[in-house]
Protein backbone atom coordinates (compact mmCIF):
# COMPACT_ATOMS: atom_id res chain seq x y z
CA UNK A 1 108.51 88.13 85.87
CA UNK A 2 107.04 88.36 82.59
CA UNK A 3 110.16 87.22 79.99
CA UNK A 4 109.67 89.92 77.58
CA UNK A 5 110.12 92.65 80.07
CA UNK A 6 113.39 94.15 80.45
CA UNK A 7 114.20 97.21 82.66
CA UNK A 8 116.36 98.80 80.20
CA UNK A 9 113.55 99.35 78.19
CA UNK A 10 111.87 101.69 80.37
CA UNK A 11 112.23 105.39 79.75
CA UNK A 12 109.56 107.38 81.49
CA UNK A 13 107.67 106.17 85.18
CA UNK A 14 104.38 106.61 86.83
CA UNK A 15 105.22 106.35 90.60
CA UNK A 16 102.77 105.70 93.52
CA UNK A 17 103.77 107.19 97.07
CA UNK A 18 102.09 105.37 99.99
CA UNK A 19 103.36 102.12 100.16
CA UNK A 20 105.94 102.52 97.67
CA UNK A 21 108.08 105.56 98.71
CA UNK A 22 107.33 105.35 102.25
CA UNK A 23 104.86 104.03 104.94
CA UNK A 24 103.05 106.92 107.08
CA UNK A 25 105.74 109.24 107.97
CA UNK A 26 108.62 106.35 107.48
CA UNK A 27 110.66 106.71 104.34
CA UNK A 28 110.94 103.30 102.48
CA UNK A 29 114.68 101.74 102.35
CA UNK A 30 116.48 102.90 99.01
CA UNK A 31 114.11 106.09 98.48
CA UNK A 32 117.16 108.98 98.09
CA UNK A 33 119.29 106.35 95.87
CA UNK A 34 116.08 105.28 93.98
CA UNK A 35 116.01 109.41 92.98
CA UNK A 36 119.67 109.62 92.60
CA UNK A 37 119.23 106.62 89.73
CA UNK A 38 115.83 108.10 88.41
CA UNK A 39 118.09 111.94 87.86
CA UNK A 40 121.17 110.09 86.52
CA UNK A 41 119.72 108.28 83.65
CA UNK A 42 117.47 110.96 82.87
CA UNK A 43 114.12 109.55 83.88
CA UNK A 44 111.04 111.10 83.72
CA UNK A 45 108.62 110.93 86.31
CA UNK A 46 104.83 111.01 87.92
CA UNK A 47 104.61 110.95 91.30
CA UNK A 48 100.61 109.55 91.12
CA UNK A 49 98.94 108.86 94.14
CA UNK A 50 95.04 107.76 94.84
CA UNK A 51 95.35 109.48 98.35
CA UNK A 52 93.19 112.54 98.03
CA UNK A 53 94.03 114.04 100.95
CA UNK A 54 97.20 116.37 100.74
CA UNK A 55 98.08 118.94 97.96
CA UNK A 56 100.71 118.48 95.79
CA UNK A 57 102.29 120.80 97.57
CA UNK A 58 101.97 118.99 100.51
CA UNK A 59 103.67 115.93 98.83
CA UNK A 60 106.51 118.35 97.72
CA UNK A 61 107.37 119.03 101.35
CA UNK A 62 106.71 115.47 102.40
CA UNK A 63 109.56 114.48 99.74
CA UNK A 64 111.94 117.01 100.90
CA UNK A 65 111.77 116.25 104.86
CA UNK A 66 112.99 112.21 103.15
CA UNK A 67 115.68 114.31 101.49
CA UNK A 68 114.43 114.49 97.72
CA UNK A 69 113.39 117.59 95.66
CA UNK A 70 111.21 117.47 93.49
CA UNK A 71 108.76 120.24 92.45
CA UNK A 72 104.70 119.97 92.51
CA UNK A 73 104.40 119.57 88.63
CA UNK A 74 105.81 115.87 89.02
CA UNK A 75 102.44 115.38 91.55
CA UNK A 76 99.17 114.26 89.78
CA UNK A 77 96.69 113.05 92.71
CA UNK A 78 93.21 111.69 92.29
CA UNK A 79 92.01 115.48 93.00
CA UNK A 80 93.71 116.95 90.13
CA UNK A 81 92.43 113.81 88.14
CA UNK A 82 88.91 114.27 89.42
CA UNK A 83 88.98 118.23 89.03
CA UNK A 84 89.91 117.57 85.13
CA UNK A 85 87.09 115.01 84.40
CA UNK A 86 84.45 117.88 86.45
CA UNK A 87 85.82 120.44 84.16
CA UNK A 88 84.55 118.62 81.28
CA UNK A 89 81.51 118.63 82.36
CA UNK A 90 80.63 120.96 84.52
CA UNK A 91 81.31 125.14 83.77
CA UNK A 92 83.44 127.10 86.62
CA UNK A 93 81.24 128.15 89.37
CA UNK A 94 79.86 124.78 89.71
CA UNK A 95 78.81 124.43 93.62
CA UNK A 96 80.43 121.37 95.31
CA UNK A 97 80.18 119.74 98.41
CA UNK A 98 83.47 117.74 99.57
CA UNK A 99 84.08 114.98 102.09
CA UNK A 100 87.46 115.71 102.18
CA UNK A 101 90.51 117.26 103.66
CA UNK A 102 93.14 120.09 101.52
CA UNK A 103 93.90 117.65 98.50
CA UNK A 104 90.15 117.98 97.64
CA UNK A 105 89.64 121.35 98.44
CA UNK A 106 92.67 122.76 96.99
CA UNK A 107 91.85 120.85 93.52
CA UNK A 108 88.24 121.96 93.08
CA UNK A 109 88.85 125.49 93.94
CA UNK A 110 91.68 125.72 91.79
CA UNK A 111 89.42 124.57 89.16
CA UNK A 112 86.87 127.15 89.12
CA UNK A 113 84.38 125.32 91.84
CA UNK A 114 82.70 126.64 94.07
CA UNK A 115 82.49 124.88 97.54
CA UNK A 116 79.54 124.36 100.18
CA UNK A 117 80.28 123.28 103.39
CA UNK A 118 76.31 122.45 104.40
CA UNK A 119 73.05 122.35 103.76
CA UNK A 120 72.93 126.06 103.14
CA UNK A 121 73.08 125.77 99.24
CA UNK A 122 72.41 123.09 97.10
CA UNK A 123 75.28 121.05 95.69
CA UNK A 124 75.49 120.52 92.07
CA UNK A 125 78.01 117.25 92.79
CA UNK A 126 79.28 115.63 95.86
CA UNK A 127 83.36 114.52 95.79
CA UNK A 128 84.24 112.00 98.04
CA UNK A 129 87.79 110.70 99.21
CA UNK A 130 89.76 109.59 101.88
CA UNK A 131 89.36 112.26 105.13
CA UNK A 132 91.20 111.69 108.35
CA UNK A 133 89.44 114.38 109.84
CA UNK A 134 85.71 112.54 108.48
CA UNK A 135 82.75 113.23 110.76
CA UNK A 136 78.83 112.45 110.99
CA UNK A 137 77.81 116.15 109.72
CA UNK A 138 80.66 115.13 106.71
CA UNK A 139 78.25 112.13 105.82
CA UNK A 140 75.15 113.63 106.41
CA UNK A 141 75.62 116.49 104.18
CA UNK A 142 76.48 114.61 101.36
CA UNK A 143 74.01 111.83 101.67
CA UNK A 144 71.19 114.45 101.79
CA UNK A 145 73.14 116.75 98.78
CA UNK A 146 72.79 113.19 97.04
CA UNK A 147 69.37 112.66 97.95
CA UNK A 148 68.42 116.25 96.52
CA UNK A 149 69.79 115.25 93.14
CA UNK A 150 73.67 116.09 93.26
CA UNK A 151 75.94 113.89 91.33
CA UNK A 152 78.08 111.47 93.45
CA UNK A 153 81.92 111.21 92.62
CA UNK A 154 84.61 109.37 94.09
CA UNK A 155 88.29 110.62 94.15
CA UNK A 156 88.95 106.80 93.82
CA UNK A 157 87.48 103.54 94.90
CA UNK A 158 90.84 102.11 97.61
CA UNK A 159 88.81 100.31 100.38
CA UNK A 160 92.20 100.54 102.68
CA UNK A 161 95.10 102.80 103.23
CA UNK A 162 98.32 101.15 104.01
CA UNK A 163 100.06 102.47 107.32
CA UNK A 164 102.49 101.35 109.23
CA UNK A 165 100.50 99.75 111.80
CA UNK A 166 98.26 97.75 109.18
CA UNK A 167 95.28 98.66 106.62
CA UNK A 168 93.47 101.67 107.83
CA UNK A 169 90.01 102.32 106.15
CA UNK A 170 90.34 104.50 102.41
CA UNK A 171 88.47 106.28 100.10
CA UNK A 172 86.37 103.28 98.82
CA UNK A 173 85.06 102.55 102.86
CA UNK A 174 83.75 106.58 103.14
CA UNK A 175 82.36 106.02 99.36
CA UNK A 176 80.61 102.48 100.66
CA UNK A 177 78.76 104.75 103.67
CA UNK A 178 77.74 107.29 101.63
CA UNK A 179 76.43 104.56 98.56
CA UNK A 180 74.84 102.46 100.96
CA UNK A 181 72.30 105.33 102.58
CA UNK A 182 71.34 106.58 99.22
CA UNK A 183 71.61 103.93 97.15
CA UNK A 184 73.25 105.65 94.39
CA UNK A 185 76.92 104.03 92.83
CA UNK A 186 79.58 106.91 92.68
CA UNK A 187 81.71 107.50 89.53
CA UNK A 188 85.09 107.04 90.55
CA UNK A 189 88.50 108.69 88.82
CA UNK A 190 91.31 107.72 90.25
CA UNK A 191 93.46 103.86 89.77
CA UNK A 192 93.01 102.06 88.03
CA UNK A 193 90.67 104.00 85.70
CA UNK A 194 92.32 105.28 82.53
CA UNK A 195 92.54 108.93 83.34
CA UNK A 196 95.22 109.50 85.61
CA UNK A 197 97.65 107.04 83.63
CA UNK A 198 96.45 108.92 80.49
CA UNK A 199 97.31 112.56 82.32
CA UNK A 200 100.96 111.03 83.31
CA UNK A 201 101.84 109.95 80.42
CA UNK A 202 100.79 112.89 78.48
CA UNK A 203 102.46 115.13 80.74
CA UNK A 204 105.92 113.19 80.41
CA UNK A 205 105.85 112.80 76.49
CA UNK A 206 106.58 109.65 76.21
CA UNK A 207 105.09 106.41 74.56
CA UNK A 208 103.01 103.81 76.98
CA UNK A 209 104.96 101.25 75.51
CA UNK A 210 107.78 103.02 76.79
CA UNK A 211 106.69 103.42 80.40
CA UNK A 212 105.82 101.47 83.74
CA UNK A 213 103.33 101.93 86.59
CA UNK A 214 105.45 101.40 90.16
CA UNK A 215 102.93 100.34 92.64
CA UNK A 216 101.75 98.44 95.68
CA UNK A 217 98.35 97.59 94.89
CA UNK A 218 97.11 95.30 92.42
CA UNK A 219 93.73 96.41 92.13
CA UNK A 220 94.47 100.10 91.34
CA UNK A 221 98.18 100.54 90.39
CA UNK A 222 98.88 97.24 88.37
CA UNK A 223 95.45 96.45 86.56
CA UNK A 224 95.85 100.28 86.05
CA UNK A 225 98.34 99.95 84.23
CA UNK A 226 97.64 97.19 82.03
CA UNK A 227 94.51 98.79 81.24
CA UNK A 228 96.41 101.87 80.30
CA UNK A 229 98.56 99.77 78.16
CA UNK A 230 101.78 100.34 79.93
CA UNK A 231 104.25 97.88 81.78
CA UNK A 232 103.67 97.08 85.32
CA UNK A 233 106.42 96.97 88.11
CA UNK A 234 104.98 95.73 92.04
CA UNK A 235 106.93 96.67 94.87
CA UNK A 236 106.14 94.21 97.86
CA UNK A 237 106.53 97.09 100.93
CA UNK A 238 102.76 97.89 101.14
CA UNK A 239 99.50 96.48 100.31
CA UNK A 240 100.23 93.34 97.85
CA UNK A 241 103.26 90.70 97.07
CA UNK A 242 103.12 87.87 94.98
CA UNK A 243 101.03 85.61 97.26
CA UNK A 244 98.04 87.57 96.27
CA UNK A 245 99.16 88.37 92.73
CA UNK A 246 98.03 84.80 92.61
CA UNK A 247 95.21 84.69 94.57
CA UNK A 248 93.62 88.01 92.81
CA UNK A 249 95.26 86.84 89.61
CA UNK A 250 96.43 90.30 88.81
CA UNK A 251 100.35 89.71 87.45
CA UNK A 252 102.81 92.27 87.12
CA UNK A 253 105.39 92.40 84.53
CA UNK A 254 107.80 92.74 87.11
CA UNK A 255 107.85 92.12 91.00
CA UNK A 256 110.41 93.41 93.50
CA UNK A 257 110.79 93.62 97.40
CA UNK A 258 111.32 97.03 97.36
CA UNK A 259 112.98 100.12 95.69
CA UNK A 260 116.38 98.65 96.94
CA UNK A 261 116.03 95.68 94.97
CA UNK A 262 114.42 97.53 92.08
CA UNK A 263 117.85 100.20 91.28
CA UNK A 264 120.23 97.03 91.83
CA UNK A 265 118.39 94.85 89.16
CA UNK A 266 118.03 98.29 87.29
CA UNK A 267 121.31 98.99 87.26
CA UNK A 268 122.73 95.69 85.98
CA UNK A 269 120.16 95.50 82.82
């Protein structure tokens, strides 16, 4: 742990979901009580997750099947992040071809997009995240809507997708296919570039100094947030621990098994 850090110093959070708050469709130990601490000391929070696939909506459901409410405004996904950097610089009406599931679609119509589904209009830009539902046709389109001069832009760059039964492939393996039959690098939004830390803490009002990134993944949560320029907290129930915070020597300020461990050492600071 870094020595300057102290718990009690944080007043605001930017949370990530899969890994952190629960594993597939498996709650994480301590998630209700981790809530019940976050509402009694008057926390602010961003639930803000890479995964591009479900609405915040979705997530809002998700939580409240686990037995926590929260409402959609505390959800910023790579979509929403992704929509935001399109709007400035693309006008509404802006056709776009997805490789995607709701998360995706939801975010770019909501944004004034238009969507294409084929071949049967040309696509202005191709978005790109993680689809459970991806097929051939998926690919195909947007290699050849790439190929005919659309901009290529990844949700976010996460090669895997942590599950309960081990890594499954993310956002960053569908944006590898697509990059490696039309040789063209995507721009990608979400962790750890700036944007989406930027958006949180903007939307809680409070200092960066004054907040921490909670996260599984050293690549995107953690470097994140030390590029963002607030503190970093790693929770060892999904992707890294602190084996490979030394072999990817990415460090955390602050490193904890889990959100159990996190409210107890909370609590006492």
């Amino acid at each position: 742990m870094n020595e300057t850090f102290q718990l009690h110093d944080i007043q605001a959070l930017i949370i990530d979901m899969d890994g952190v708050l629960w594993l597939d469709n498996t709650p994480l130990p301590g998630l209700i009580p981790f809530f019940d601490f976050l509402d009694r000391r008057s926390i602010p929070f961003i639930l803000a997750t890479n995964n591009a696939s479900k609405t915040p909506g979705q997530y809002v459901d998700k939580l409240a099947r686990f037995g926590v409410t929260i409402s959609p405004e505390h959800v910023l996904t790579s979509p929403l992040a992704t929509a935001a950097y399109l709007k400035h610089h693309y006008p509404a009406g802006t056709r776009v071809f997805a490789v995607g599931q709701e998360g995706i679609l939801e975010a770019m119509q909501q944004a004034g997009f238009e969507l294409v589904y084929d071949l049967s209009q040309p696509a202005e830009v191709v978005v790109a995240g993680v689809d459970f539902t991806l097929t051939y046709d998926k690919l195909k389109y947007a290699v050849l809507h790439i190929h005919r001069g659309a901009r290529f832009v990844g949700t976010n760059g996460d090669v895997t997708f942590p599950a309960q039964e081990g890594p499954w492939p993310g956002a960053g393996s569908i944006l590898a296919a697509i990059q490696a039959a039309t040789g063209v690098n995507p721009v990608t939004i979400g962790k750890p570039e700036r944007l989406m830390f930027d958006i949180a803490v903007e939307k809680m009002g409070r200092d960066p100094s004054q907040t921490a990134m909670l996260g599984d993944r050293l690549e995107t949560d953690i470097l994140g947030g030390q590029r963002a320029g607030v503190k970093t907290i790693l929770v060892t129930t999904g992707i890294d621990n602190e084996a490979s915070s030394q072999l990817k020597r990415i460090y955390p300020d602050a490193t904890f098994s889990g959100l159990v461990e996190l409210v107890e050492q909370w609590t006492k600071s």
